[in-house]
N, C-alpha and C. Protein backbone atom coordinates (compact mmCIF):
# COMPACT_ATOMS: atom_id res chain seq x y z
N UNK A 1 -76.22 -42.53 20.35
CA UNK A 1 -76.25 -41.41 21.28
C UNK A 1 -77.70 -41.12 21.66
N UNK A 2 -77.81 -41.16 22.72
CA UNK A 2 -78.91 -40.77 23.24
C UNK A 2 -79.86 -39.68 22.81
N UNK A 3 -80.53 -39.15 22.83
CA UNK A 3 -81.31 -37.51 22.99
C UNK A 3 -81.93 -37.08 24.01
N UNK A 4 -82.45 -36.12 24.04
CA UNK A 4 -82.60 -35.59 25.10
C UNK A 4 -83.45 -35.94 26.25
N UNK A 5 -85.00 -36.35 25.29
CA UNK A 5 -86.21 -37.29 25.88
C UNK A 5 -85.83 -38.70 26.37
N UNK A 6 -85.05 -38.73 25.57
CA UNK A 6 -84.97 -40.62 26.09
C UNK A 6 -83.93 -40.68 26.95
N UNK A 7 -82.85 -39.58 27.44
CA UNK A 7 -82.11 -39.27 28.88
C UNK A 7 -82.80 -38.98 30.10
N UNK A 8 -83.87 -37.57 29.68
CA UNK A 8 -85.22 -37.44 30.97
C UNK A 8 -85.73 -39.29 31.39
N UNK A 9 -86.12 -39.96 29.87
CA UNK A 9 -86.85 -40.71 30.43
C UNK A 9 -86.19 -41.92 31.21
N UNK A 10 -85.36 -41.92 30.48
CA UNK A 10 -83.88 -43.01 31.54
C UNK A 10 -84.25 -42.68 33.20
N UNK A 11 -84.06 -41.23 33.42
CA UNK A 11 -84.38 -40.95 34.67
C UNK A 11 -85.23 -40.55 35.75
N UNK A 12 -86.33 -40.96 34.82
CA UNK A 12 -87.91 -40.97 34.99
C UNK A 12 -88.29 -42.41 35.60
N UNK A 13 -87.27 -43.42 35.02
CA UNK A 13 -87.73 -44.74 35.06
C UNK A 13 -87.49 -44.78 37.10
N UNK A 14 -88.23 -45.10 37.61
CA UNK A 14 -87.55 -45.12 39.37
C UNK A 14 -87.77 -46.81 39.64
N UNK A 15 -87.12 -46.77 41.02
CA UNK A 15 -87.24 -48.04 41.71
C UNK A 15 -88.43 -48.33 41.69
N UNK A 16 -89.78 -47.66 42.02
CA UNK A 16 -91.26 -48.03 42.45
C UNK A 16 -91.66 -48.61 41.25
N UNK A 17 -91.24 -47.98 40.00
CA UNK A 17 -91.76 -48.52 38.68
C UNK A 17 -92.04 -49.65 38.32
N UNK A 18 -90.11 -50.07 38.24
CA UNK A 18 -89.99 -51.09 38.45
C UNK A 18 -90.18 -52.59 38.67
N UNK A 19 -90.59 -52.37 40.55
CA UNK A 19 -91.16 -52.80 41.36
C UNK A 19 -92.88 -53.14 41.01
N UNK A 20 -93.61 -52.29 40.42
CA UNK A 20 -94.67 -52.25 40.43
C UNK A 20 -94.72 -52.84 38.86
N UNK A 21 -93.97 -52.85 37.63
CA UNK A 21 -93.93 -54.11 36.32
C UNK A 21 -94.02 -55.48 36.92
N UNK A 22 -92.86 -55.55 38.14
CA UNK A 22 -92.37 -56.89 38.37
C UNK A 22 -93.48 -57.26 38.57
N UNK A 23 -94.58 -56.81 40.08
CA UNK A 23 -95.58 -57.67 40.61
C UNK A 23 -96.92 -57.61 39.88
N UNK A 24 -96.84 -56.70 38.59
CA UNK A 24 -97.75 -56.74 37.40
C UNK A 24 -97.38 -57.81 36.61
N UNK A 25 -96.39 -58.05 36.52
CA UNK A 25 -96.14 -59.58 35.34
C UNK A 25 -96.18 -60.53 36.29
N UNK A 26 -96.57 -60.95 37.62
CA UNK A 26 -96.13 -61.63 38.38
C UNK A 26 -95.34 -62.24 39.49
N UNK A 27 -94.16 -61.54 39.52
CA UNK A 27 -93.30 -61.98 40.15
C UNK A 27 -93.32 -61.43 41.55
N UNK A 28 -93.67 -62.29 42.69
CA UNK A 28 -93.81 -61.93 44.31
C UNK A 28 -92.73 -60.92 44.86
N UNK A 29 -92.76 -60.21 45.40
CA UNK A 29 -91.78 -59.19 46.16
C UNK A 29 -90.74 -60.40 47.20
N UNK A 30 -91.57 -61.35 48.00
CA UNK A 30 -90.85 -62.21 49.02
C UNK A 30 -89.86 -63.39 48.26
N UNK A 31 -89.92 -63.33 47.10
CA UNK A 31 -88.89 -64.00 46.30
C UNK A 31 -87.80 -63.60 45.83
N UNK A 32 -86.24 -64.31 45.76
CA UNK A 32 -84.99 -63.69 46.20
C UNK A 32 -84.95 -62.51 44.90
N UNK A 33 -85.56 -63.74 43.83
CA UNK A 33 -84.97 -63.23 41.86
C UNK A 33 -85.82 -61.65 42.30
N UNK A 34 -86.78 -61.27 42.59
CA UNK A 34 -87.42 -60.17 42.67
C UNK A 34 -86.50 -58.77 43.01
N UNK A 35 -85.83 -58.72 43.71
CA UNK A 35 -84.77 -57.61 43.92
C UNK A 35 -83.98 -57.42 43.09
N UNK A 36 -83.48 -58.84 42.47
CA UNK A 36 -81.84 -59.07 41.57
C UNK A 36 -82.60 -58.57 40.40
N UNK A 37 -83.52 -58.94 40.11
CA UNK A 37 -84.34 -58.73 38.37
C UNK A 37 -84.05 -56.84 38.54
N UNK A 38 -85.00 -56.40 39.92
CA UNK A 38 -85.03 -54.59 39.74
C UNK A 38 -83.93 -54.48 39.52
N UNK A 39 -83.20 -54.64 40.27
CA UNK A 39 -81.32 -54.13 40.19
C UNK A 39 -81.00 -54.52 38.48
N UNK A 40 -81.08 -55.69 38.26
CA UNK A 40 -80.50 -55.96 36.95
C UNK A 40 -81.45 -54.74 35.33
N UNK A 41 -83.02 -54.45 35.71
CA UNK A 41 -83.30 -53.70 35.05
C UNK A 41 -83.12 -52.50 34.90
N UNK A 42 -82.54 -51.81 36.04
CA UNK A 42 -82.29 -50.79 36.65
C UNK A 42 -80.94 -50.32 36.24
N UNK A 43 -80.16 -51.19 36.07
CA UNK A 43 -78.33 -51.46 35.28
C UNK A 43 -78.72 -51.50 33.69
N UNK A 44 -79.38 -51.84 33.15
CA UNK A 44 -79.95 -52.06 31.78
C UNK A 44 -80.04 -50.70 31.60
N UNK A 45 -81.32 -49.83 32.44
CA UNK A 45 -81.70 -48.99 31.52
C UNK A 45 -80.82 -47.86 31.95
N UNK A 46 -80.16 -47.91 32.77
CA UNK A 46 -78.88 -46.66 33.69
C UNK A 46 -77.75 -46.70 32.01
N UNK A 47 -77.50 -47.74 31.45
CA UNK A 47 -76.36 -47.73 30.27
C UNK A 47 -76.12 -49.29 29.38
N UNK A 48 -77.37 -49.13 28.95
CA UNK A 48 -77.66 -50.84 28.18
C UNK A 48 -76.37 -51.00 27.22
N UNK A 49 -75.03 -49.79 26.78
CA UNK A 49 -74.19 -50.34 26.64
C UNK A 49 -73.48 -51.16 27.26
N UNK A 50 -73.04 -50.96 28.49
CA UNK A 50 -72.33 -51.10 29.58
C UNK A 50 -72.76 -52.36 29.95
N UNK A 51 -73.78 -52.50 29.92
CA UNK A 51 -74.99 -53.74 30.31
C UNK A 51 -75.07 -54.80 29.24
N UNK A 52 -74.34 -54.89 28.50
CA UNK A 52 -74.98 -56.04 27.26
C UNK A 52 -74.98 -57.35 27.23
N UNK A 53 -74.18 -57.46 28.27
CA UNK A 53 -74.52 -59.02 28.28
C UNK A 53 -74.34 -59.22 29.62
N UNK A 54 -75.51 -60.14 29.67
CA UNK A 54 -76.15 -60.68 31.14
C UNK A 54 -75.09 -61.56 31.83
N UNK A 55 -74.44 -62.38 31.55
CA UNK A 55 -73.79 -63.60 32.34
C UNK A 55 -72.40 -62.75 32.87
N UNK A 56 -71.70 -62.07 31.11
CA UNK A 56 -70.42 -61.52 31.85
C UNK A 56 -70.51 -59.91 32.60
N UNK A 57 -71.21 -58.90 32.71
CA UNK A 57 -71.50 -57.65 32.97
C UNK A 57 -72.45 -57.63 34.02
N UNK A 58 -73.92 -58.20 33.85
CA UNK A 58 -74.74 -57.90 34.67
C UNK A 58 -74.52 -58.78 36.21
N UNK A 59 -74.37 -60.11 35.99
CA UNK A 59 -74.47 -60.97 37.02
C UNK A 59 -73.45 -61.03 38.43
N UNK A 60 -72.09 -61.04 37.58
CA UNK A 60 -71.29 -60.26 38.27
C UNK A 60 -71.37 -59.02 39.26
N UNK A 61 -72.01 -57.93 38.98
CA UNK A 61 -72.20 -57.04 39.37
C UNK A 61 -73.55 -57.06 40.53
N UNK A 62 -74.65 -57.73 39.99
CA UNK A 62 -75.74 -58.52 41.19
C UNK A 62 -74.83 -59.07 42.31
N UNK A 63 -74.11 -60.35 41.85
CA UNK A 63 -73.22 -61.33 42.94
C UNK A 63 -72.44 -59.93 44.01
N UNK A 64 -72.10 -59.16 43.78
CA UNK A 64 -70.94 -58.41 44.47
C UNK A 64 -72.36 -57.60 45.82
N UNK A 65 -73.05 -57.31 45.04
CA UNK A 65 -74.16 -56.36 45.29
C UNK A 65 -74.95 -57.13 46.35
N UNK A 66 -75.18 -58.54 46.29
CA UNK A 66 -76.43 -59.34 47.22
C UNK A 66 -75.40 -60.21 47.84
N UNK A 67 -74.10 -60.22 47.76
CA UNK A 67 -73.18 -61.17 48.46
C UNK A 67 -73.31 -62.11 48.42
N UNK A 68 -73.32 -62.32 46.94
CA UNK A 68 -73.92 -64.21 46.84
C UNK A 68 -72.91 -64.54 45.56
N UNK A 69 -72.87 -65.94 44.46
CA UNK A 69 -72.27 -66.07 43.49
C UNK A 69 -72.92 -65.82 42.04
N UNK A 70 -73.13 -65.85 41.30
CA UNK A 70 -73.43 -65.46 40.10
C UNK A 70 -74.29 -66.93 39.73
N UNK A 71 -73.93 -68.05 39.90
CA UNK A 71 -75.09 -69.09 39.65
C UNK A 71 -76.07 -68.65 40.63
N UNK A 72 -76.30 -68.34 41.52
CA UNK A 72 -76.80 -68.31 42.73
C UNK A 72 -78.39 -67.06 42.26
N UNK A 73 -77.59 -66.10 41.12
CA UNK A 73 -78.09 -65.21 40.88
C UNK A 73 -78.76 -65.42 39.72
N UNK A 74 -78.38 -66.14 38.59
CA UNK A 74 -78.87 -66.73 37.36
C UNK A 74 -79.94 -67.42 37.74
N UNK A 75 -79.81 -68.41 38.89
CA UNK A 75 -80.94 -69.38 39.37
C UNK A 75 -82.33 -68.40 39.76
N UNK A 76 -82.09 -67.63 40.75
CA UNK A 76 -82.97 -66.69 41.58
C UNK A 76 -84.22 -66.27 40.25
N UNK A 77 -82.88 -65.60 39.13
CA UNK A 77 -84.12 -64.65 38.19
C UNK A 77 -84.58 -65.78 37.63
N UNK A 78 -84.02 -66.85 37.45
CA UNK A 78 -84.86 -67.85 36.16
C UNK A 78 -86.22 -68.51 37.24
N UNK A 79 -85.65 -68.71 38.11
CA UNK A 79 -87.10 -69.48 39.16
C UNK A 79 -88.34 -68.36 39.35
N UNK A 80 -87.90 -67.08 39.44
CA UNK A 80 -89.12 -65.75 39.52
C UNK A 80 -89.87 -65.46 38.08
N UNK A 81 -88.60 -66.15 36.94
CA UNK A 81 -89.25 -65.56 35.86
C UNK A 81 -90.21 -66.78 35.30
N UNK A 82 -89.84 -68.26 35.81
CA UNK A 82 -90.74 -69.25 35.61
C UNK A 82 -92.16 -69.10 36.09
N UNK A 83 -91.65 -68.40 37.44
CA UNK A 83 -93.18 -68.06 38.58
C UNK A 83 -94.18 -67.61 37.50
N UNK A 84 -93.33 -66.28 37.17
CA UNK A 84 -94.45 -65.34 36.78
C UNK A 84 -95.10 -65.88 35.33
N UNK A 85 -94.53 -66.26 34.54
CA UNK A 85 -95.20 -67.07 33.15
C UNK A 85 -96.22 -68.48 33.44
N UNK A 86 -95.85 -69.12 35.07
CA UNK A 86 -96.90 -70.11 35.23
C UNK A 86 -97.80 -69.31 35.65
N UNK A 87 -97.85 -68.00 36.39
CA UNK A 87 -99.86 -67.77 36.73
C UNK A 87 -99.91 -66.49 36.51
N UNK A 88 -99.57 -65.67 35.64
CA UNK A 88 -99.60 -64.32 35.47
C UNK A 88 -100.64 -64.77 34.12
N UNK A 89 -101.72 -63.32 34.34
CA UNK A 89 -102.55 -63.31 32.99
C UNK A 89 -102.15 -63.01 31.68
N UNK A 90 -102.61 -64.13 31.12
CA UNK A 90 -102.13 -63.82 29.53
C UNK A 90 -101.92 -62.29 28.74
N UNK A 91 -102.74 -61.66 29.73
CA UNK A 91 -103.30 -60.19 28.44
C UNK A 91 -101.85 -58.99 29.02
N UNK A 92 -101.71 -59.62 30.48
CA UNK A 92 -100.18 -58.45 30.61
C UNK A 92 -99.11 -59.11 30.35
N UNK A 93 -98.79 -60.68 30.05
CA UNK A 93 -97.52 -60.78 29.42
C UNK A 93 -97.83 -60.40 27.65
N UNK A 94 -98.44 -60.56 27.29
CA UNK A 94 -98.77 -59.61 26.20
C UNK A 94 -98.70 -58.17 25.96
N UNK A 95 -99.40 -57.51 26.51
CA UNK A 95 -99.19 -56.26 26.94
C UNK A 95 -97.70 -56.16 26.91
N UNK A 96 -96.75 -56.33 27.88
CA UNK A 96 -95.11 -56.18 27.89
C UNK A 96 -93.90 -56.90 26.69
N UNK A 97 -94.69 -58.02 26.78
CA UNK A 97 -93.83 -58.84 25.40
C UNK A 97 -94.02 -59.02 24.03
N UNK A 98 -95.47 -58.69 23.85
CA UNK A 98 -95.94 -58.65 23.03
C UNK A 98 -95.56 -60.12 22.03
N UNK A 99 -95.19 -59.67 20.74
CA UNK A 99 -94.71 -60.82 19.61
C UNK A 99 -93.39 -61.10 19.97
N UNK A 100 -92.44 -60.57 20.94
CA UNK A 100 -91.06 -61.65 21.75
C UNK A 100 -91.31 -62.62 22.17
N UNK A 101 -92.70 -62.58 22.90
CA UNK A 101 -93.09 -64.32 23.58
C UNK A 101 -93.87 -64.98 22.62
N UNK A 102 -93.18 -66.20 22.94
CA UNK A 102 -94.21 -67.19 22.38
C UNK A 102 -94.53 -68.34 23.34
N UNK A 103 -95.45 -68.58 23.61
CA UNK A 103 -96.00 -69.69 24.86
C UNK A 103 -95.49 -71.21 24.50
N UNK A 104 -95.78 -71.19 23.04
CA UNK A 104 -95.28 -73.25 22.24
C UNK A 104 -93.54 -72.85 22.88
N UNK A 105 -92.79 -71.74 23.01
CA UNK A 105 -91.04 -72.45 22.63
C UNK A 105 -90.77 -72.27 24.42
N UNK A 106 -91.68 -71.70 25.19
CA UNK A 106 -91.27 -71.70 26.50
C UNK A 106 -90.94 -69.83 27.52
N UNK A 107 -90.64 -70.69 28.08
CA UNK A 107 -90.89 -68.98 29.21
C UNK A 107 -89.64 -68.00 28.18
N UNK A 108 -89.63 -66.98 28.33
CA UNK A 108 -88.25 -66.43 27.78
C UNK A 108 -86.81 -66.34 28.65
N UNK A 109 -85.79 -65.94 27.97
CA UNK A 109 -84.50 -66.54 28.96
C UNK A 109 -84.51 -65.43 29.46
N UNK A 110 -83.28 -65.42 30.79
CA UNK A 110 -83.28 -63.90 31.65
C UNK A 110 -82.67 -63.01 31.16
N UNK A 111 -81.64 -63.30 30.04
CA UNK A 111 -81.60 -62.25 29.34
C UNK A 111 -82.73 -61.37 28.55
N UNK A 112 -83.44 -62.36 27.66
CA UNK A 112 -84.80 -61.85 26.92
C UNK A 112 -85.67 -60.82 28.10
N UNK A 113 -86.30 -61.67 29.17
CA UNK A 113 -86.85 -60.95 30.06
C UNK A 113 -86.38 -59.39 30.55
N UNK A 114 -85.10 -59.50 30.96
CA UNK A 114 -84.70 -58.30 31.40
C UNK A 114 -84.63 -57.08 30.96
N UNK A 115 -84.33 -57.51 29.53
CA UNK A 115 -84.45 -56.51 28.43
C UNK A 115 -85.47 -56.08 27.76
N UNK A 116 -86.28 -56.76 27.48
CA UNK A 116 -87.39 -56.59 27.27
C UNK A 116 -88.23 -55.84 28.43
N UNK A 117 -88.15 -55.79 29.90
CA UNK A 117 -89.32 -55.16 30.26
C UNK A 117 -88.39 -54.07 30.60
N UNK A 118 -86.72 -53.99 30.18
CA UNK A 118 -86.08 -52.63 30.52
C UNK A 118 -86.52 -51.48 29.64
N UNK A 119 -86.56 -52.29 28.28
CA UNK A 119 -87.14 -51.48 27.17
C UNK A 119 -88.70 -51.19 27.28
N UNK A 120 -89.34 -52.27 27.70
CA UNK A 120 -91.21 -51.35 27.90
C UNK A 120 -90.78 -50.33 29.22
N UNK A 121 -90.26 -49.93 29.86
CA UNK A 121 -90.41 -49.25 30.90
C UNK A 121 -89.71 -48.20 30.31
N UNK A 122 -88.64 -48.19 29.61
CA UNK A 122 -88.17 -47.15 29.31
C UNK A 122 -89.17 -46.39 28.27
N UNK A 123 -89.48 -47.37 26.95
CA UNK A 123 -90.34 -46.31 26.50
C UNK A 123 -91.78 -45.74 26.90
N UNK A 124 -92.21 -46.56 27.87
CA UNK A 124 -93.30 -45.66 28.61
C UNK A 124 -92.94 -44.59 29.35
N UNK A 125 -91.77 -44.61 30.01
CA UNK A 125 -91.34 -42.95 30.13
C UNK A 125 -91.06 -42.44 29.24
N UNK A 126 -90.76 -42.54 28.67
CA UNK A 126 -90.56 -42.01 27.19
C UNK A 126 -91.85 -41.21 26.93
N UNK A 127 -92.54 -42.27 26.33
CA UNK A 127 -94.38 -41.68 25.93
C UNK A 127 -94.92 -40.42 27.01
N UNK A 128 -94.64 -41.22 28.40
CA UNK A 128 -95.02 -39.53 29.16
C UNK A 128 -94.38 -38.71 29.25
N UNK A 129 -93.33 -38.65 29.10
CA UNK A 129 -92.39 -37.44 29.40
C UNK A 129 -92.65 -36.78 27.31
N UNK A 130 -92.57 -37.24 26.97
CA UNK A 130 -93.50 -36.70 25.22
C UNK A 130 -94.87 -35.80 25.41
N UNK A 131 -96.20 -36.72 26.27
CA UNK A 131 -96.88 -36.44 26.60
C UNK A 131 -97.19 -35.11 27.63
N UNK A 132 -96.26 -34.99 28.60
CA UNK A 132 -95.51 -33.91 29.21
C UNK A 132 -95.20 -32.75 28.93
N UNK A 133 -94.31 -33.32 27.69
CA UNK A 133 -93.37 -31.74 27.25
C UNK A 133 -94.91 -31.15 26.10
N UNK A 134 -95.86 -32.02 25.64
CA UNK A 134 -96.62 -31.21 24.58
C UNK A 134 -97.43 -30.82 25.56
N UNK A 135 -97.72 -30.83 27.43
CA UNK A 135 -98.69 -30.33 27.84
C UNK A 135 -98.22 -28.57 28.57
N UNK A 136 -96.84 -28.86 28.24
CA UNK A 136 -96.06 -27.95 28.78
C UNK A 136 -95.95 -26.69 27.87
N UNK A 137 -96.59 -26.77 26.61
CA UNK A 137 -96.17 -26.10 25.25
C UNK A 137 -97.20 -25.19 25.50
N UNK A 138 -98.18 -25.68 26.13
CA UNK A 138 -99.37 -24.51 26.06
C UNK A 138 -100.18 -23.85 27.28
């Protein structure tokens, strides 16, 4: 069950955020996976129950959404998420993945990815909306 901070921060998290992780880790706005990834992080952090697994829950729900098929959609995020691990700087896939990535076993899968930067985004709203409520106390 949720609490109270980490509901604000669910809804703290916005589209621009998002948007602005993606083309921080790399991934171009003019590339298809770039929309499907927001949408798919955006479904993650809206009810990561609901959301738990990528192939049968999430992809489905992309395909209906971009009018396309679900390989179509698997392909998109894995080619954006290859992008961004070939020329994105080492110190912000670090920064976001921290000890999840490892460079020797390969890029991470789109499940790993998605979740992973659903969860850094969420708890950085998190941290400000914390940061927030103790500036609010006084």
């Amino acid at each position: 069950m949720a609490n109270i901070n980490e509901s604000a921060a669910v809804k703290a998290v916005t589209d621009k955020e998002v948007s602005e992780i993606l083309r921080k880790i790399g991934i171009p706005c003019n590339l298809k996976g770039f929309d499907m990834i927001k949408s798919a992080i955006l479904l993650i952090i809206s009810d990561k129950s609901k959301y738990s697994a990528v192939t049968k829950d999430i992809y489905p729900v992309l395909a209906k959404q971009f009018d396309t098929n679900t390989s179509l959609i698997e392909r998109s995020i894995r080619t954006s998420i290859i992008r961004a691990f070939d020329y994105t700087n080492p110190k912000v896939i670090d920064e976001i993945f921290g000890n999840c990535y490892d460079s020797e076993k390969g890029n991470p899968t789109n499940s790993e990815f998605l979740f992973t930067v659903a969860e850094y985004l969420k708890y950085k709203a998190e941290d400000e909306s914390n940061e927030q409520s103790c500036f609010n106390q006084y």
